[in-house]
Protein backbone atom coordinates (compact mmCIF):
# COMPACT_ATOMS: atom_id res chain seq x y z
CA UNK A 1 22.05 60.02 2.56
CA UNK A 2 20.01 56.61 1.46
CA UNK A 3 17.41 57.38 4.08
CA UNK A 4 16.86 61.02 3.01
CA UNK A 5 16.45 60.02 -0.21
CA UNK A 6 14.25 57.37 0.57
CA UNK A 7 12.26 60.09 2.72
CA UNK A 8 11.76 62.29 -0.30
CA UNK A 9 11.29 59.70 -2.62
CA UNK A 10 8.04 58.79 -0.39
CA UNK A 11 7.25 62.02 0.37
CA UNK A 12 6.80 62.90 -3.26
CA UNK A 13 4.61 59.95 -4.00
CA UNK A 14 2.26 60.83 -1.05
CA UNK A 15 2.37 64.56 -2.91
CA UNK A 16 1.44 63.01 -6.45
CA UNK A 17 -1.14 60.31 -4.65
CA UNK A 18 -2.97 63.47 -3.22
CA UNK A 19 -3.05 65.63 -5.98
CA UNK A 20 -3.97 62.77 -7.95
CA UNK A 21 -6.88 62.00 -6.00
CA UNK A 22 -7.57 65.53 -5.34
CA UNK A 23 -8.23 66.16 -9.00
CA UNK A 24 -10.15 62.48 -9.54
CA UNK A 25 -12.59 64.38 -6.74
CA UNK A 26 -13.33 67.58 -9.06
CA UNK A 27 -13.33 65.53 -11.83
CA UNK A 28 -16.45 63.74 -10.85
CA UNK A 29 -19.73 64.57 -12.98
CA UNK A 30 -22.17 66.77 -11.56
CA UNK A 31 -25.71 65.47 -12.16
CA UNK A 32 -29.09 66.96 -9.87
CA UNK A 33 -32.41 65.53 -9.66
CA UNK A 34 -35.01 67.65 -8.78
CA UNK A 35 -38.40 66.96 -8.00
CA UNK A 36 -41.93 68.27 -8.72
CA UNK A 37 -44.68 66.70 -7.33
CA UNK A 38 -47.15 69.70 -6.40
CA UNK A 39 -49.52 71.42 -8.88
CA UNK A 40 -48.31 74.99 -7.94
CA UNK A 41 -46.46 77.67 -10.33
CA UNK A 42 -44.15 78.44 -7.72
CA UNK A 43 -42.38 75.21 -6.96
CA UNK A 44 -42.68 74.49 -10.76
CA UNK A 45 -40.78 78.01 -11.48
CA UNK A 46 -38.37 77.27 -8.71
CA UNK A 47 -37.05 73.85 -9.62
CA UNK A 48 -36.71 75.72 -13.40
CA UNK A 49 -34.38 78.80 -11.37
CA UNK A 50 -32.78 75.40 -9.65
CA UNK A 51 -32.08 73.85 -12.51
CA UNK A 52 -30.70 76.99 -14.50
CA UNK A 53 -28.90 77.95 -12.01
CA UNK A 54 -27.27 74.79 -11.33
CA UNK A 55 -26.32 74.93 -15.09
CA UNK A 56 -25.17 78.45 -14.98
CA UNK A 57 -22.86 78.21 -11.68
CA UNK A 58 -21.26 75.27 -13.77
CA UNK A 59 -21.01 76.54 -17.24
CA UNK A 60 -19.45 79.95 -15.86
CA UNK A 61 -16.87 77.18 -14.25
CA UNK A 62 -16.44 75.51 -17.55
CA UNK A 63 -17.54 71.96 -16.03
CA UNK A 64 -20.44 69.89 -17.60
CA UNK A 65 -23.62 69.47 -15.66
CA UNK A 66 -26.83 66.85 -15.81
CA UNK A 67 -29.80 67.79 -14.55
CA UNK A 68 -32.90 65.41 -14.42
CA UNK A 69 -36.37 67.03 -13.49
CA UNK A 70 -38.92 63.92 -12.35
CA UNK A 71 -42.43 65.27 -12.03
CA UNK A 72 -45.17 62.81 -10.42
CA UNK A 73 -48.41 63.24 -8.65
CA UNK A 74 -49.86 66.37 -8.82
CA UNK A 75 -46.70 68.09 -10.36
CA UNK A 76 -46.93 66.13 -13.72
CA UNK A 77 -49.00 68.94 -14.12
CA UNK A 78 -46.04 70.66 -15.70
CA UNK A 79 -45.46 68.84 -18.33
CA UNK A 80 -48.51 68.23 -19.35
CA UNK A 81 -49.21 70.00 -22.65
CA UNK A 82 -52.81 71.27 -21.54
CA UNK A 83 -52.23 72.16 -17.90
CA UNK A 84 -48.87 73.54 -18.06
CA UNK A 85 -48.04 76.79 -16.72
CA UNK A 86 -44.37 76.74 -17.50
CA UNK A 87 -44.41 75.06 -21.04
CA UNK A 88 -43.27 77.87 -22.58
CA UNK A 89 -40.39 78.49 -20.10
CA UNK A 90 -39.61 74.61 -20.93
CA UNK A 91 -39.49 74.81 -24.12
CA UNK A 92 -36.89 77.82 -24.06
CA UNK A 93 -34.97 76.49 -21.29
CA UNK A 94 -34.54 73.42 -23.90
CA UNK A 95 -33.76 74.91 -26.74
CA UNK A 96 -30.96 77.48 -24.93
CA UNK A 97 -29.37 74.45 -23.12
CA UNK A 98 -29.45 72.43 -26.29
CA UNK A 99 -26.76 74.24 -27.87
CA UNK A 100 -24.15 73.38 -24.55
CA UNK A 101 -22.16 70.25 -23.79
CA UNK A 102 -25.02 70.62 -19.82
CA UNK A 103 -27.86 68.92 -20.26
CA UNK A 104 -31.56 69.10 -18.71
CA UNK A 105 -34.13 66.41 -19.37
CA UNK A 106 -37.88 66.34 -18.10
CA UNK A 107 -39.34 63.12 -16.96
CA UNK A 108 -42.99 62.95 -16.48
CA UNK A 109 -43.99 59.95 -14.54
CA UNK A 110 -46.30 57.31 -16.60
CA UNK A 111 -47.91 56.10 -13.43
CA UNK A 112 -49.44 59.58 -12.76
CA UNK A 113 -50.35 59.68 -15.97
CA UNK A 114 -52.27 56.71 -16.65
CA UNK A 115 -54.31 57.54 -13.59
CA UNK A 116 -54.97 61.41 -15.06
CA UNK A 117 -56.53 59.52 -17.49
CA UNK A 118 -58.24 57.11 -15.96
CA UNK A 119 -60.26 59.88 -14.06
CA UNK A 120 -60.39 62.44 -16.57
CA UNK A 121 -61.35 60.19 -19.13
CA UNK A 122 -58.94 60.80 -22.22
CA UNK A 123 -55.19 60.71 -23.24
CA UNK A 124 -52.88 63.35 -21.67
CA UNK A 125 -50.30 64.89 -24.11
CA UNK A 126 -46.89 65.41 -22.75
CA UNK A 127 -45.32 68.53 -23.49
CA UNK A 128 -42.57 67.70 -26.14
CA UNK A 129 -39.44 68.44 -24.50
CA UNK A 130 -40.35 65.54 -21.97
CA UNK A 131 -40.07 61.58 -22.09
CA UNK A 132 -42.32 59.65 -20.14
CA UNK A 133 -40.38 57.03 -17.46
CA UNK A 134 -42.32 54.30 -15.41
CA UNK A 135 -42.50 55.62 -12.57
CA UNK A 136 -41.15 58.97 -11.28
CA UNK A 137 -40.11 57.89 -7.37
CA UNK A 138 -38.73 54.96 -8.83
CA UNK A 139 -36.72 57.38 -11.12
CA UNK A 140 -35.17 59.26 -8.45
CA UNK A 141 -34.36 56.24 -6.92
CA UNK A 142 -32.64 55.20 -9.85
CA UNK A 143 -30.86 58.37 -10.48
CA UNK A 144 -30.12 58.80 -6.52
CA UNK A 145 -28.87 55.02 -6.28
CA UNK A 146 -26.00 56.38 -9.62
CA UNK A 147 -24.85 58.88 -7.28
CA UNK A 148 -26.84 62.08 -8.18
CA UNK A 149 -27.48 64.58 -5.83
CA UNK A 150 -31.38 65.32 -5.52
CA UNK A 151 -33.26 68.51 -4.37
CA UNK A 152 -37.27 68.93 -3.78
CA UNK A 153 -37.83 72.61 -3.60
């Protein structure tokens, strides 16, 4: 009688272990970096779908998202207040999201843009929904070595 209760005793404890750890796994944050790092409308609108839909799939699951877009190179294009041809998507993707508990941030790399300037030969304005960071590979680094997931479309 000892030894079956000793059985279920342990039994029950592996039970509450796994569902314990079971619900510690759904309970981690979801946070996405996504790249941009080509001048072209396309990938730009595509890592803004990404993003939204990222933020939808979650929000309709009632789970809290982060989502990071880095853009370097020739996609710091996008952000850039001038050049931009989703700045008006941006800036109504950020206002929408701004109201939920999700979260998207730009990041436009300050590398890229110190050398834009260099070679065009004036300051760059950033559109206004974006901070600048160092360096935007060194960003996803950053955000990759925390644990977030990271997609280039």
């Amino acid at each position: 009688m000892i030894a079956i209760r000793r059985s279920l005793l342990v039994a029950f404890a592996i039970s509450f272990l796994a569902m314990t750890a079971a619900h510690a796994q759904s309970a981690k944050p979801h946070r996405i970096a996504i790249q941009v790092d080509q001048n072209d409308p396309a990938v730009m609108n595509l890592a803004l779908n990404n993003a939204q839909n990222v933020i939808a799939y979650y929000r309709d699951k009632d789970e809290d998202v982060d989502v990071e877009v880095v853009a370097y190179g020739p996609g710091l294009n996008m952000l850039r207040a001038d050049t931009s041809p989703v700045k008006d998507r941006i800036a109504q993707i950020a206002s929408t999201e701004a109201t939920f508990p999700s979260k998207i941030v730009f990041s436009a790399c300050n590398n890229t843009l110190k050398g834009m300037e260099r070679r065009e030969g004036h300051a760059i304005t950033i559109i206004p929904q974006a901070r600048i960071v160092p360096s935007g590979v060194v960003r996803i680094m950053q955000l990759e070595e925390l644990g977030w997931s990271y997609v280039r479309p």
